[in-house]
Protein backbone atom coordinates (compact mmCIF):
# COMPACT_ATOMS: atom_id res chain seq x y z
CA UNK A 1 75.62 -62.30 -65.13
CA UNK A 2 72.63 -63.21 -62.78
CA UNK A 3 75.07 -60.97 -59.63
CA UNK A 4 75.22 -57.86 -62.28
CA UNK A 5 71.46 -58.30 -62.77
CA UNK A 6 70.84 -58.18 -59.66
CA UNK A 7 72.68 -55.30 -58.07
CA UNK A 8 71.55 -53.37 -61.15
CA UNK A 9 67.98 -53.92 -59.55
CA UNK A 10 69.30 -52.92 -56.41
CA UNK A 11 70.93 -49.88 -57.23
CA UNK A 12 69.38 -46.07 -58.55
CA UNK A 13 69.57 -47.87 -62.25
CA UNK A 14 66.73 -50.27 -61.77
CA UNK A 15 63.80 -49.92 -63.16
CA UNK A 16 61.06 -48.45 -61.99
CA UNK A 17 57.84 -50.55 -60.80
CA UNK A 18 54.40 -49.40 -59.60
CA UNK A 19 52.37 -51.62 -57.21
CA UNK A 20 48.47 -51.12 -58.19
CA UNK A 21 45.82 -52.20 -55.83
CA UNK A 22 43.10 -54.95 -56.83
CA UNK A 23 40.56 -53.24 -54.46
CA UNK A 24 38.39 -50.44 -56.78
CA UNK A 25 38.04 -46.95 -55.64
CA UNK A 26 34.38 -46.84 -55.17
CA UNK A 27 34.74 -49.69 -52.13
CA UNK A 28 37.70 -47.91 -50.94
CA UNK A 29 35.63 -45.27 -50.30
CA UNK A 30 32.65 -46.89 -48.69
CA UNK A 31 35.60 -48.63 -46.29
CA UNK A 32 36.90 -44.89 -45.14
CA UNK A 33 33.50 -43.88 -44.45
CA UNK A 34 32.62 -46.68 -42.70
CA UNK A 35 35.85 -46.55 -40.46
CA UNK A 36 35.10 -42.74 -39.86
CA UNK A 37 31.59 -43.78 -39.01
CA UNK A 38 33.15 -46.38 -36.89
CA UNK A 39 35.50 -43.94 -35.43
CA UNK A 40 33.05 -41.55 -34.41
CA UNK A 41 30.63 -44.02 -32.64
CA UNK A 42 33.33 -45.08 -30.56
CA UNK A 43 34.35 -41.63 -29.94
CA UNK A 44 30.47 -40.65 -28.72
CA UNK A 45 30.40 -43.77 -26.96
CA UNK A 46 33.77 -42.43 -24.96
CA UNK A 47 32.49 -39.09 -24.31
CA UNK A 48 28.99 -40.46 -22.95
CA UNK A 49 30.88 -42.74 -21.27
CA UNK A 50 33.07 -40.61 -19.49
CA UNK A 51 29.66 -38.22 -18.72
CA UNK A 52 28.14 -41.17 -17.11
CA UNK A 53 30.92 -41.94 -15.32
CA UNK A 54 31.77 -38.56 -13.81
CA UNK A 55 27.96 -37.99 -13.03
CA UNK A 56 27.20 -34.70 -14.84
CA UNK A 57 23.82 -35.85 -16.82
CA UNK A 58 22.64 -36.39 -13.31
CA UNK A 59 24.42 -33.25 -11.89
CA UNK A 60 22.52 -31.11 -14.68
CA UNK A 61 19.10 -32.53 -14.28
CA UNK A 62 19.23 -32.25 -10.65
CA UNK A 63 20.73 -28.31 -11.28
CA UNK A 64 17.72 -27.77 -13.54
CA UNK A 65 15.10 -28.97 -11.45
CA UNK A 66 16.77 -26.84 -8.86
CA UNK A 67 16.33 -23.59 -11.40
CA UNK A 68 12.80 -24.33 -12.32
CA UNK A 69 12.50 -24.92 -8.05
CA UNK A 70 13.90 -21.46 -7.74
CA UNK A 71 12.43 -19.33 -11.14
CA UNK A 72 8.75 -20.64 -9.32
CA UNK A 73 9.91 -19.55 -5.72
CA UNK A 74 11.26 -16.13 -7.31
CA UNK A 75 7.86 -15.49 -9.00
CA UNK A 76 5.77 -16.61 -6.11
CA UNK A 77 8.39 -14.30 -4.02
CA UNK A 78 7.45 -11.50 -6.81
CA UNK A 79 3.73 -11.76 -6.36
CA UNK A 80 3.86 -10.84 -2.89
CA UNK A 81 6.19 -7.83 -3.31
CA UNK A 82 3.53 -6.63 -5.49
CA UNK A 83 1.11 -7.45 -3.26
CA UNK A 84 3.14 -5.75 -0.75
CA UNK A 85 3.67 -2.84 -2.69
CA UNK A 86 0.31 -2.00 -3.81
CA UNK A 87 -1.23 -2.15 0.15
CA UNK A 88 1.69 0.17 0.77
CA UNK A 89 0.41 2.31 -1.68
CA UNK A 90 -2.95 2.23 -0.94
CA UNK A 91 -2.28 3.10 2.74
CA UNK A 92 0.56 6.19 1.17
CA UNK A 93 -2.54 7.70 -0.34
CA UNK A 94 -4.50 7.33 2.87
CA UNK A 95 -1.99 8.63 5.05
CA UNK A 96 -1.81 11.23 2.47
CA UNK A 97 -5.70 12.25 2.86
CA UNK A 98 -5.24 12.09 6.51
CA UNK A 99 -2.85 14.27 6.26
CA UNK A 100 -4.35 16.66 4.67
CA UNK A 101 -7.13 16.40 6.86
CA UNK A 102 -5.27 16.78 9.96
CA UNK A 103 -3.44 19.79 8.49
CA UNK A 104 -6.86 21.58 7.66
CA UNK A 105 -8.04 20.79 11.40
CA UNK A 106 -4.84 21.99 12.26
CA UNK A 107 -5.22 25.45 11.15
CA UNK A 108 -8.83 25.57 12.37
CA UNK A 109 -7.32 24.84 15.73
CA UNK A 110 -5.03 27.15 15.51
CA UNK A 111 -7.78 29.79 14.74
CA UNK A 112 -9.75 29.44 17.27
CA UNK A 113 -6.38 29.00 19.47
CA UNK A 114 -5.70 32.66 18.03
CA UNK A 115 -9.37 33.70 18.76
CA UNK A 116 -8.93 31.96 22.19
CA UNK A 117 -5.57 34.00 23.05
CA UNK A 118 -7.83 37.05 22.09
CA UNK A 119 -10.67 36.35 24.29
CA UNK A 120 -7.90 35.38 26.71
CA UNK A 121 -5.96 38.50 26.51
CA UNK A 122 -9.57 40.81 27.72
CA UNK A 123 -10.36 38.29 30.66
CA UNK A 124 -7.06 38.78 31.80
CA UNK A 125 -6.39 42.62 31.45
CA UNK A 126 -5.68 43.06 35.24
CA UNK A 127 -7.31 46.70 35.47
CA UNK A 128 -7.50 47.47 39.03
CA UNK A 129 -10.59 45.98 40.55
CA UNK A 130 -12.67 47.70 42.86
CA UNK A 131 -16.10 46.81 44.29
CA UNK A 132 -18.35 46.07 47.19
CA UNK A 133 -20.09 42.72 47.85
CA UNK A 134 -17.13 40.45 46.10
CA UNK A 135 -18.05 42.11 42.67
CA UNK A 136 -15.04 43.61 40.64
CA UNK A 137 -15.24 45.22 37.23
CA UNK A 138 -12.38 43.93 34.83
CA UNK A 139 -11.26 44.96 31.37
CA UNK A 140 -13.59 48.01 30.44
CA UNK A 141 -12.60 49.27 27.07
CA UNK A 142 -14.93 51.28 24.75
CA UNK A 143 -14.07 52.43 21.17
CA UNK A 144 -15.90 55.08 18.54
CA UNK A 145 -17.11 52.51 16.17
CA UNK A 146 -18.79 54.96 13.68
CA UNK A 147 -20.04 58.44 13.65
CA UNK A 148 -23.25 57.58 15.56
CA UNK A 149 -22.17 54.26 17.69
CA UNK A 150 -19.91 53.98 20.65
CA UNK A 151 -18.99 50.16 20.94
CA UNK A 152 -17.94 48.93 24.17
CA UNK A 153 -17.12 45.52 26.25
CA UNK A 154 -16.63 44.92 30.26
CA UNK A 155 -15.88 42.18 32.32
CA UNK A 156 -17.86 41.82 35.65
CA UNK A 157 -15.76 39.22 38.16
CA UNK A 158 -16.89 37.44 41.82
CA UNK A 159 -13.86 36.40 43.00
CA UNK A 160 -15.17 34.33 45.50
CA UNK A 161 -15.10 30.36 44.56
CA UNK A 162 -18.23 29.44 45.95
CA UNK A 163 -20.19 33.03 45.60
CA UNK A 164 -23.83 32.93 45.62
CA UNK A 165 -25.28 34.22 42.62
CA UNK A 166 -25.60 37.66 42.07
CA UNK A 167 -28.46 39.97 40.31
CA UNK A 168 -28.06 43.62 39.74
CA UNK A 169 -28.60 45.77 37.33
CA UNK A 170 -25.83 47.62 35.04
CA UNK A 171 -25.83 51.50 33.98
CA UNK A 172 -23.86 52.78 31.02
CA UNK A 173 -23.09 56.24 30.96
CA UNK A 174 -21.62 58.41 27.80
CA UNK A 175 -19.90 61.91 28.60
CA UNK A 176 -18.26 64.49 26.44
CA UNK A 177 -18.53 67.87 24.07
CA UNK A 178 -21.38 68.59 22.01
CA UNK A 179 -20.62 72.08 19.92
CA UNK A 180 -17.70 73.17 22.88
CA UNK A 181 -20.70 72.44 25.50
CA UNK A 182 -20.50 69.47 28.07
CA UNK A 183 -22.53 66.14 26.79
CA UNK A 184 -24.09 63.23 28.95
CA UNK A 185 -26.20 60.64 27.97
CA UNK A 186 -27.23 57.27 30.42
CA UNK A 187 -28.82 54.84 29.46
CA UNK A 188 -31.65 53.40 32.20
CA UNK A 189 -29.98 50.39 34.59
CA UNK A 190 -33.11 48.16 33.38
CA UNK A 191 -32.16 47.62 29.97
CA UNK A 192 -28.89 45.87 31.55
CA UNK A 193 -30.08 43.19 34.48
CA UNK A 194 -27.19 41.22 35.68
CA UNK A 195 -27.11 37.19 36.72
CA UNK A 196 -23.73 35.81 37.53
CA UNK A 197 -21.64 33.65 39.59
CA UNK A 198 -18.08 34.08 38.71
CA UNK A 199 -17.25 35.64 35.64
CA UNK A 200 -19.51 37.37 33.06
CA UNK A 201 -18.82 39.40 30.22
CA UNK A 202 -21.09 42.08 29.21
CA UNK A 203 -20.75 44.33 25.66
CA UNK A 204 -22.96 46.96 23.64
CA UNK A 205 -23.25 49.59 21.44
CA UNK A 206 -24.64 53.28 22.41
CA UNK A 207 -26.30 55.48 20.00
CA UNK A 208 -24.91 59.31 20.49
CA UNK A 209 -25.62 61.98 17.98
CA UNK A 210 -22.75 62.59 14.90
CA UNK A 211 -21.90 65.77 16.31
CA UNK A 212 -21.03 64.33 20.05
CA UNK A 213 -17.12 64.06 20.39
CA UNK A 214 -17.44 61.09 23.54
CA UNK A 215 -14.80 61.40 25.74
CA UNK A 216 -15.17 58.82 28.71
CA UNK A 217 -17.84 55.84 29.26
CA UNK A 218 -18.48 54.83 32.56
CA UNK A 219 -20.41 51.89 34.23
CA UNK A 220 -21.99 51.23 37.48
CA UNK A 221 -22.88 48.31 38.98
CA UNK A 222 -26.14 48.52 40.42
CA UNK A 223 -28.73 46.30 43.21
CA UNK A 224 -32.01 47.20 44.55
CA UNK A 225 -31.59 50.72 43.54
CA UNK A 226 -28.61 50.94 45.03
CA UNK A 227 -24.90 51.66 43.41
CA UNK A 228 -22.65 49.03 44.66
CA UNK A 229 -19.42 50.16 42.13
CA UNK A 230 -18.57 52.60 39.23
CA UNK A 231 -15.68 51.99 36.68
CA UNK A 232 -14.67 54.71 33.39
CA UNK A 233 -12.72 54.18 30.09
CA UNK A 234 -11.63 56.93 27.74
CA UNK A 235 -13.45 56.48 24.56
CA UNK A 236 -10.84 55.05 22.23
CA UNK A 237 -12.09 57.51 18.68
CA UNK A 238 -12.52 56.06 15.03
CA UNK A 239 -9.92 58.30 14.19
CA UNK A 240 -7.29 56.94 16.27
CA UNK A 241 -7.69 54.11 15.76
CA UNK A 242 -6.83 54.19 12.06
């Protein structure tokens, strides 16, 4: 009886049992909590742990210092660029104005270059030169400037180096047609003295009456009364020249 008992517990016929805990469910909880507190703590602790002991706290601090190092070197660096930059701008806009400047002088040089090539081009008109006494009469021209003025320029030469200064007198003379009849007009040697060494350059204007075509000018150098040389242009007309 007590063996069929027992193998009837034994077997899928037994009865069923259900074990209950004595513990309440209020402390069971306060026991999980505290082993997941527990848990955790030693799970921080690890992780510090392992920080510590493969040195990255002190890798990071040291990296940070090292980026504050560098942000205050970078913005120190950044000052003087600035710095830089503005004294580079201030001397653009300089060398700007002196530019400027130096272009205006430029073209004032280059006027009076022009004005110079001009002036140069009548000294050195190579008319041939004829004289007495190392005097030579260069570039003659003469133009009808209006109806009642004939304009005209000459250029009296020593060719000598050291040539003693010479005084003379010059006479202008005017020569054409006035109403199909022959015109001449001179003009006195003493309105014209002369005083020159090497090189100087004489010009005038002669007043002819409007109905005077003037055909030819002439000069003559002149000392003590005496006619040393005589030079003649045709008289360029107003006309023409247009």
């Amino acid at each position: 009886m007590r063996l069929r008992l027992w193998r009837r517990r034994l077997t899928i016929s037994a009865p069923r049992m259900a074990i209950r805990s004595a513990i309440p469910w209020p402390l069971r909880w306060l026991l999980a909590a505290l082993v997941l507190g527990l848990s955790g703590a030693v799970a921080m602790w690890a992780f510090e742990f392992g920080k510590d002991i493969a040195g990255l706290d002190r890798h990071s601090q040291q990296e940070l210092t090292q980026l504050r190092q560098d942000v205050q070197r970078l913005g120190a660096e950044l000052e003087k660029a600035q710095a830089v930059a503005h004294t580079a701008e201030t001397l653009l806009t300089a060398e700007r104005t002196a530019q400027a400047l130096l272009t205006t002088q430029l073209r004032e040089v280059q006027e009076d270059n022009r004005h110079l090539r001009r002036e140069l081009g009548f000294f050195e008109q190579l008319i041939p030169a004829s004289g007495q006494g190392g005097v030579a009469i260069r570039g003659l021209q003469a133009r009808r400037a209006d109806a009642t003025r004939v304009r005209w320029q000459v250029l009296l030469v020593q060719s000598a180096k050291q040539a003693p200064e010479f005084r003379g007198q010059l006479e202008v003379s005017y020569s054409g047609e006035q109403r199909g009849k022959p015109w001449t007009l001179t003009e006195p040697a003493t309105r014209r003295p002369l005083a020159m060494r090497q090189l100087l350059r004489l010009e005038g204007a002669g007043v002819v009456p409007a109905d005077v075509v003037v055909k030819t000018l002439s000069v003559r150098v002149m000392q003590g009364g005496t006619s040393l040389l005589t030079q003649s242009t045709k008289v360029a007309n107003e006309s023409t020249n247009r």
